[in-house]
PDB file of N, CA and C in Angstrom:
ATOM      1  N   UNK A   1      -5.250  -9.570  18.421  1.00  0.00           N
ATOM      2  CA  UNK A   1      -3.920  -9.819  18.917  1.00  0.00           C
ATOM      3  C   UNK A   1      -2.878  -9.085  18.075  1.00  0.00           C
ATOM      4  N   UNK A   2      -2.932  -9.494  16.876  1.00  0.00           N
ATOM      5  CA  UNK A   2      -1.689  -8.364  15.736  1.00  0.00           C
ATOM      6  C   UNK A   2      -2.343  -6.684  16.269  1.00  0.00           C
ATOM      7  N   UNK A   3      -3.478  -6.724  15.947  1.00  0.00           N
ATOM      8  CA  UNK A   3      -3.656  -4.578  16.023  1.00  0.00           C
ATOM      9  C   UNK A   3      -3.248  -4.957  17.492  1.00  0.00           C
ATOM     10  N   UNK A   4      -3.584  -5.291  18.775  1.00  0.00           N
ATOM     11  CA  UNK A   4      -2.681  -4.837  20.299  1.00  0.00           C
ATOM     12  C   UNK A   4      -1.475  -5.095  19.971  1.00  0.00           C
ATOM     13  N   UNK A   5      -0.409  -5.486  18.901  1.00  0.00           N
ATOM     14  CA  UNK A   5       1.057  -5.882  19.275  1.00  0.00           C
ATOM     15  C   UNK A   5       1.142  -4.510  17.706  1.00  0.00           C
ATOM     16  N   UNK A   6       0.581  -4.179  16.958  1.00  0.00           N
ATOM     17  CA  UNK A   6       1.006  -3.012  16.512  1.00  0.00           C
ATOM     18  C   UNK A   6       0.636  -1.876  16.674  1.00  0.00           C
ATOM     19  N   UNK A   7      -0.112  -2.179  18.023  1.00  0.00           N
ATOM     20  CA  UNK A   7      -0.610  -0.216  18.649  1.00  0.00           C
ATOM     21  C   UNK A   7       0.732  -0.627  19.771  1.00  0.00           C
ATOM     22  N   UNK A   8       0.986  -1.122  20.851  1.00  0.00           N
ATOM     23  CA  UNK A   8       1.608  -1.868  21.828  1.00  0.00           C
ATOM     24  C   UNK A   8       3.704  -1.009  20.805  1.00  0.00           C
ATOM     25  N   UNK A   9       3.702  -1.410  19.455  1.00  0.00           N
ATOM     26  CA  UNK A   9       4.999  -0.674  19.016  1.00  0.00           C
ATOM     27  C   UNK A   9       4.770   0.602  18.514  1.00  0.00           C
ATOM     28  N   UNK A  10       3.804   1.075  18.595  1.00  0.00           N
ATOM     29  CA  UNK A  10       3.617   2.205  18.232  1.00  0.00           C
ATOM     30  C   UNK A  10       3.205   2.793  16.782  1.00  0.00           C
ATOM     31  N   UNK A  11       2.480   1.714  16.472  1.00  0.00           N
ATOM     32  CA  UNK A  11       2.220   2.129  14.856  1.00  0.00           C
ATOM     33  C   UNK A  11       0.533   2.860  15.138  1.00  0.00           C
ATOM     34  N   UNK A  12      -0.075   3.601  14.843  1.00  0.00           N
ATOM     35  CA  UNK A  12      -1.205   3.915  14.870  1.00  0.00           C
ATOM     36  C   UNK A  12      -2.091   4.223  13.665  1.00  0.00           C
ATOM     37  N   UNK A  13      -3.477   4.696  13.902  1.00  0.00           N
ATOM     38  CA  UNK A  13      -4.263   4.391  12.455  1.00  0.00           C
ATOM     39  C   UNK A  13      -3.704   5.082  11.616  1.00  0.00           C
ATOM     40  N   UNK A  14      -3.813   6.592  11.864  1.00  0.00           N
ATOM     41  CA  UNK A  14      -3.086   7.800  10.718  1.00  0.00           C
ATOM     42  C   UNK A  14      -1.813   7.383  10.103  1.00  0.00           C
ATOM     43  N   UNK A  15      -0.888   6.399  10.570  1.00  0.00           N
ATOM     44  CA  UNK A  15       0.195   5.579   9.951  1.00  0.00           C
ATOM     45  C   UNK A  15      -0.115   4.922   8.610  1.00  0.00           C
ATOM     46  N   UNK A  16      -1.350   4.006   9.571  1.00  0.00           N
ATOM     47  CA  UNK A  16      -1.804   2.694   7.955  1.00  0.00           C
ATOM     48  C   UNK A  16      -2.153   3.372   7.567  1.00  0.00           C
ATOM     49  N   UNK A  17      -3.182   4.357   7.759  1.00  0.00           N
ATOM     50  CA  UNK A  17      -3.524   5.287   6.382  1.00  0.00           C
ATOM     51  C   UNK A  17      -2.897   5.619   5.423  1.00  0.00           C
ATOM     52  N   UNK A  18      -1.470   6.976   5.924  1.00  0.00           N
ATOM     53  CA  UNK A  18      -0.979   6.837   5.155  1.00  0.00           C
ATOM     54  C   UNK A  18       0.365   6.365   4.108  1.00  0.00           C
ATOM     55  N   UNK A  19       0.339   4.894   4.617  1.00  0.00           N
ATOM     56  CA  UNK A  19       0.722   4.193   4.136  1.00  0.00           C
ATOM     57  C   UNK A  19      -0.141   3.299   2.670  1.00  0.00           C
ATOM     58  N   UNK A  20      -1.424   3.227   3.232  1.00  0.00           N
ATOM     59  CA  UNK A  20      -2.056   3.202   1.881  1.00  0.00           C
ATOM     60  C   UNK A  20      -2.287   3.798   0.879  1.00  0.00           C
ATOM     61  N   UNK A  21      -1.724   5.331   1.486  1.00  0.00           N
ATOM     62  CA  UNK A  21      -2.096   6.431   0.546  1.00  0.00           C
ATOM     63  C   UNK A  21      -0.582   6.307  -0.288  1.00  0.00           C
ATOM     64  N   UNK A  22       0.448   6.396   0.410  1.00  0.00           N
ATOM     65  CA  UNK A  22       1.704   6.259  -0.158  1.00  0.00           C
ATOM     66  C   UNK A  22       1.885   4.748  -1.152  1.00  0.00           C
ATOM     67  N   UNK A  23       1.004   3.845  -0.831  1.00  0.00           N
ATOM     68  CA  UNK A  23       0.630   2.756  -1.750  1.00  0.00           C
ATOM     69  C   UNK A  23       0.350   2.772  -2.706  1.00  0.00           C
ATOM     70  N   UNK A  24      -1.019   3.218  -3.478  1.00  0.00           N
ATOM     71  CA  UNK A  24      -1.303   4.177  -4.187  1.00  0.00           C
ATOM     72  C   UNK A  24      -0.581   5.341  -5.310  1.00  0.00           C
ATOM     73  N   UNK A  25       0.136   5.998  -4.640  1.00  0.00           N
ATOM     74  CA  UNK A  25       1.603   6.510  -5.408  1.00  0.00           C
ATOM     75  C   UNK A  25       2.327   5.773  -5.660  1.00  0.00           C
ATOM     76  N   UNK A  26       2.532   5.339  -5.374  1.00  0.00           N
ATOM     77  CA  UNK A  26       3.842   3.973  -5.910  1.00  0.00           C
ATOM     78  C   UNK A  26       3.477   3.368  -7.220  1.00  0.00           C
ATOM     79  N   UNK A  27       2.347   3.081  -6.969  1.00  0.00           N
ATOM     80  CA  UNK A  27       1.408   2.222  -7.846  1.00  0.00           C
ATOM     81  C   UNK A  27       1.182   3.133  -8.665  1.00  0.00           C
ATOM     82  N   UNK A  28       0.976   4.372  -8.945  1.00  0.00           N
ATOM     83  CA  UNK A  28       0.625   5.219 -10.584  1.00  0.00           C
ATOM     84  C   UNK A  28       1.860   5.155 -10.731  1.00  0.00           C
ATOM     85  N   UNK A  29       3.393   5.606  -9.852  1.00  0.00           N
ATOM     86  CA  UNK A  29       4.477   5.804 -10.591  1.00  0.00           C
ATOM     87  C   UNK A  29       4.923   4.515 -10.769  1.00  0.00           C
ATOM     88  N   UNK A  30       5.089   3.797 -10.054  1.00  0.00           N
ATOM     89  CA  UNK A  30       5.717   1.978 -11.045  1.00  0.00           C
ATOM     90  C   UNK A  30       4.518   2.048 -12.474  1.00  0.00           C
ATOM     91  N   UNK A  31       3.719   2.304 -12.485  1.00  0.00           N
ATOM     92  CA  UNK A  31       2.633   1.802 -13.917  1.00  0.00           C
ATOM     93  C   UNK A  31       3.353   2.961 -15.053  1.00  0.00           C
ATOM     94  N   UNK A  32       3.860   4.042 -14.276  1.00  0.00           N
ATOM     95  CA  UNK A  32       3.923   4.933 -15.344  1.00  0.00           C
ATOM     96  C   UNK A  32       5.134   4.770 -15.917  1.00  0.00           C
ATOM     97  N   UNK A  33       6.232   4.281 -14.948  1.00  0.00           N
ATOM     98  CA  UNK A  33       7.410   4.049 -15.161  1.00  0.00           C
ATOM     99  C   UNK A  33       7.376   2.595 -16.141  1.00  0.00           C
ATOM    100  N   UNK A  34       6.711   1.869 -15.677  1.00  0.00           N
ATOM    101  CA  UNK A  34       6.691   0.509 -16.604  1.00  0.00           C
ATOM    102  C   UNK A  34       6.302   0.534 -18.297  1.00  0.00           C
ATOM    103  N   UNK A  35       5.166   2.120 -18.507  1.00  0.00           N
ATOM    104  CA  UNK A  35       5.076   2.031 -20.229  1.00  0.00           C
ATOM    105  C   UNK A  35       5.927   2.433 -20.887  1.00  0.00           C
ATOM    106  N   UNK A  36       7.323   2.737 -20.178  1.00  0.00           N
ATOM    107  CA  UNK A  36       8.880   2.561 -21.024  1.00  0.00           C
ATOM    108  C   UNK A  36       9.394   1.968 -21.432  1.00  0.00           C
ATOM    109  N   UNK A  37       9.374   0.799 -20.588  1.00  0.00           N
ATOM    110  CA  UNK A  37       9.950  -0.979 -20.264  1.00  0.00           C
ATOM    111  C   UNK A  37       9.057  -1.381 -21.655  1.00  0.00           C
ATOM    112  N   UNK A  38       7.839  -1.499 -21.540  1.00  0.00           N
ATOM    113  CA  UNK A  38       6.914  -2.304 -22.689  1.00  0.00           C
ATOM    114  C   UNK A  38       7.273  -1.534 -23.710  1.00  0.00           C
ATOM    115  N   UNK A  39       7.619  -0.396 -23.917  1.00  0.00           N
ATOM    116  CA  UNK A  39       7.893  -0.168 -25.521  1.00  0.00           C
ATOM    117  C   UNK A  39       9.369  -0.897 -25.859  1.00  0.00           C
ATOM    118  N   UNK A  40       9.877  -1.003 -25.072  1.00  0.00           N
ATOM    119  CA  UNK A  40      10.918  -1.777 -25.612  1.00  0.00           C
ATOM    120  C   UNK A  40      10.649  -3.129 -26.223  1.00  0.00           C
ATOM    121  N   UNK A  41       9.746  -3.685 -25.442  1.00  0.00           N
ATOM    122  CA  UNK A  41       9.635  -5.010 -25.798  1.00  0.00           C
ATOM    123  C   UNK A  41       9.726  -6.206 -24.654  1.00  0.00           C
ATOM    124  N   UNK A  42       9.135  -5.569 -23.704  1.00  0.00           N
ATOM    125  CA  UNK A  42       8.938  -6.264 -22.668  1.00  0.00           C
ATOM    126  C   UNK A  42       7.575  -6.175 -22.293  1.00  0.00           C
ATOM    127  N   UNK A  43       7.100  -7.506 -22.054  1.00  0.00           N
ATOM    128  CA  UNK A  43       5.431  -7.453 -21.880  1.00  0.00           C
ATOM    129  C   UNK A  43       5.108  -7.606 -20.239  1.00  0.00           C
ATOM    130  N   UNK A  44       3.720  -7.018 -20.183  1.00  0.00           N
ATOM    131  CA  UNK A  44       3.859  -7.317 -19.226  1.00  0.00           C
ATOM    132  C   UNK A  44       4.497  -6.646 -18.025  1.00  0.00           C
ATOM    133  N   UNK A  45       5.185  -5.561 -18.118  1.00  0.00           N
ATOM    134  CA  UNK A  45       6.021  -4.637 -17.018  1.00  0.00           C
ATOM    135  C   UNK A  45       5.079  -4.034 -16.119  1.00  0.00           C
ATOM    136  N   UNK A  46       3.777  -4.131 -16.125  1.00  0.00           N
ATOM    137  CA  UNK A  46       3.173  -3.101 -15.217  1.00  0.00           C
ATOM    138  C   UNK A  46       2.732  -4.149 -13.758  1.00  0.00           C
ATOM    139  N   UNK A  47       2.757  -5.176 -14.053  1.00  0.00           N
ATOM    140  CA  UNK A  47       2.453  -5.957 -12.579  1.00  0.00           C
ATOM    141  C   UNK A  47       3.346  -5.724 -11.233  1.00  0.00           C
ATOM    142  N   UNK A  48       4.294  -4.839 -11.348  1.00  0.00           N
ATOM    143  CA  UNK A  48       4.560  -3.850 -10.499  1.00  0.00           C
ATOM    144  C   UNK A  48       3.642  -3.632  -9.851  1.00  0.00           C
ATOM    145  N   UNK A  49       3.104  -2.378 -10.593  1.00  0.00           N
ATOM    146  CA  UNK A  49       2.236  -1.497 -10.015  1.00  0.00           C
ATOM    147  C   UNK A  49       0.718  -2.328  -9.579  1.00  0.00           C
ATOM    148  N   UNK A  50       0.643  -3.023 -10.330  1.00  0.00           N
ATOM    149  CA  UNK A  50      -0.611  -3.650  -9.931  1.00  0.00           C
ATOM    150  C   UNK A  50       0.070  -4.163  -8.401  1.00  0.00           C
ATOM    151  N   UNK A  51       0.719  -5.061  -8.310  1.00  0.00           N
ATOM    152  CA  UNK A  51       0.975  -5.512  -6.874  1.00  0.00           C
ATOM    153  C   UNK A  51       1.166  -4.673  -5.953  1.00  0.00           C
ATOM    154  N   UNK A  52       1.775  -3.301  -6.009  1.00  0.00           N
ATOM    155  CA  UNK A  52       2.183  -2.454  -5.099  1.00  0.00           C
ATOM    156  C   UNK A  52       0.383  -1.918  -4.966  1.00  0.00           C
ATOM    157  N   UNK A  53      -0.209  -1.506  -5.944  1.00  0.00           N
ATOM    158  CA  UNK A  53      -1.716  -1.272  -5.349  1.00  0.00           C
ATOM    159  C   UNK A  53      -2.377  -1.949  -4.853  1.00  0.00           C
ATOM    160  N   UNK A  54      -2.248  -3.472  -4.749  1.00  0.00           N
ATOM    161  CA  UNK A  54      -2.992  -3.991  -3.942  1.00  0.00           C
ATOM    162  C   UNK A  54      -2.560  -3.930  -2.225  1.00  0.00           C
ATOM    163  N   UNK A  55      -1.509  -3.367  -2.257  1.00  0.00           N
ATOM    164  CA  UNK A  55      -1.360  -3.203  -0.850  1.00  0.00           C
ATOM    165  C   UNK A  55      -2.374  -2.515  -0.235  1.00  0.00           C
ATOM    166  N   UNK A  56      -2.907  -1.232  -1.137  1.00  0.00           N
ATOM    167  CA  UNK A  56      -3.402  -0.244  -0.287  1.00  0.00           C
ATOM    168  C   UNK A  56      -5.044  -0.889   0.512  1.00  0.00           C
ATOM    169  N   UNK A  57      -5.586  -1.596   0.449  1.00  0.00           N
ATOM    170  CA  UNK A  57      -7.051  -2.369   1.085  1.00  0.00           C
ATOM    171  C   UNK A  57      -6.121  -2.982   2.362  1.00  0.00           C
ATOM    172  N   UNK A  58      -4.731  -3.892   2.482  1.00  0.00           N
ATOM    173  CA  UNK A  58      -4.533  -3.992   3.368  1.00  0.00           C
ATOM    174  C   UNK A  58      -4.126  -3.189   4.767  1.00  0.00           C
ATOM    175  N   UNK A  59      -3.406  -1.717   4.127  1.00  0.00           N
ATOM    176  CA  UNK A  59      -2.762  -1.081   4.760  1.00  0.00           C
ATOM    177  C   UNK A  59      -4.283  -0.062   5.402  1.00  0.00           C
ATOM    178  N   UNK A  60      -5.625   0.375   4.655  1.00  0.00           N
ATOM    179  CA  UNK A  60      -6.519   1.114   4.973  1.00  0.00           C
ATOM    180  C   UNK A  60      -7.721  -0.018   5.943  1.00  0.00           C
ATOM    181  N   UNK A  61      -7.438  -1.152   5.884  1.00  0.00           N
ATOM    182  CA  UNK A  61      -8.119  -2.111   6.647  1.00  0.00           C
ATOM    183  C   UNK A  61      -7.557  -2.305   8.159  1.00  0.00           C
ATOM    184  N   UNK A  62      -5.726  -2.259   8.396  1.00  0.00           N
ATOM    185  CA  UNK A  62      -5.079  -2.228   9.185  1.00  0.00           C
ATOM    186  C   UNK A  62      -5.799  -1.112  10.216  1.00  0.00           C
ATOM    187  N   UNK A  63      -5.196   0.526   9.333  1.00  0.00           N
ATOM    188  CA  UNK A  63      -5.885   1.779   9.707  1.00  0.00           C
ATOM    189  C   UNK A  63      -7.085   1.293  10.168  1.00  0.00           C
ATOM    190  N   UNK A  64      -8.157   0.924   9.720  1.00  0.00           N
ATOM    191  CA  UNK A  64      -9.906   0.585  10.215  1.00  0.00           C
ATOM    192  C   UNK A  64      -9.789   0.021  11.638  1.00  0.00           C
ATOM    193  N   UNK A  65      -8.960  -0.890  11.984  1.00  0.00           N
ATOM    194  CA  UNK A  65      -8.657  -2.213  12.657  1.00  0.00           C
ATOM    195  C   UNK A  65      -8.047  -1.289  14.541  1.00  0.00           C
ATOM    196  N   UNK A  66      -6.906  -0.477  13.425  1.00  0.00           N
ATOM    197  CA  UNK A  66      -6.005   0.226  14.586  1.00  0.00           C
ATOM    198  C   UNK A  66      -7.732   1.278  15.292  1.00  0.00           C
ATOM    199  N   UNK A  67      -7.918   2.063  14.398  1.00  0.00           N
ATOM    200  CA  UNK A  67      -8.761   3.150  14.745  1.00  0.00           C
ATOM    201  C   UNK A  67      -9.658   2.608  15.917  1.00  0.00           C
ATOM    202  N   UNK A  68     -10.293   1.730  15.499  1.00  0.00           N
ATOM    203  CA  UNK A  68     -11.190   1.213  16.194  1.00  0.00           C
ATOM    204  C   UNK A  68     -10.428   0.843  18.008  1.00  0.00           C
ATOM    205  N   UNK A  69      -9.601   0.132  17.694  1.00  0.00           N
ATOM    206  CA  UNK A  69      -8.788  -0.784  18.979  1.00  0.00           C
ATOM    207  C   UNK A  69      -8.178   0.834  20.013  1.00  0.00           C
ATOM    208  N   UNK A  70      -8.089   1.856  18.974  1.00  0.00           N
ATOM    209  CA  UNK A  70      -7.787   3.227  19.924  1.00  0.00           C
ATOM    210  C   UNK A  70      -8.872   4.054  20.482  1.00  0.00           C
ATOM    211  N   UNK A  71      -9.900   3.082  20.282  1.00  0.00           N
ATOM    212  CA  UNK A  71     -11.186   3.928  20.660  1.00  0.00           C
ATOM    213  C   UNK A  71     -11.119   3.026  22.167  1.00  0.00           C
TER     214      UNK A  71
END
């Protein structure tokens, strides 16, 4: 029911893809950007990036989900 109401607006697999891929980037640059923050003296700054990477299994599972439903 969600993949027919997000093929139905027009999102398709090559989208979630790369959206997971753009996930992924986010996630090295928030981690890389965050070992600035911790030298200051802030602990802990990279759970950024950890959260923004866990997107990417949802967004390449979506892609799996769409691909399939366009077959």
């Amino acid at each position: 029911m969600i993949v027919k109401r997000l093929h139905e607006s027009g999102i398709r697999a090559e989208h979630a893809y790369a959206a997971g891929f753009v996930s992924i980037g986010m996630s090295v640059i928030t981690w890389c950007a965050s070992l600035s923050v911790e030298k200051k003296g802030e602990e802990r700054a990279d759970r950024l990036g950890i959260f923004v990477g866990e997107w990417a299994p949802t967004f390449f599972a979506l892609g799996l989900a769409l691909s399939t439903y366009e077959k």
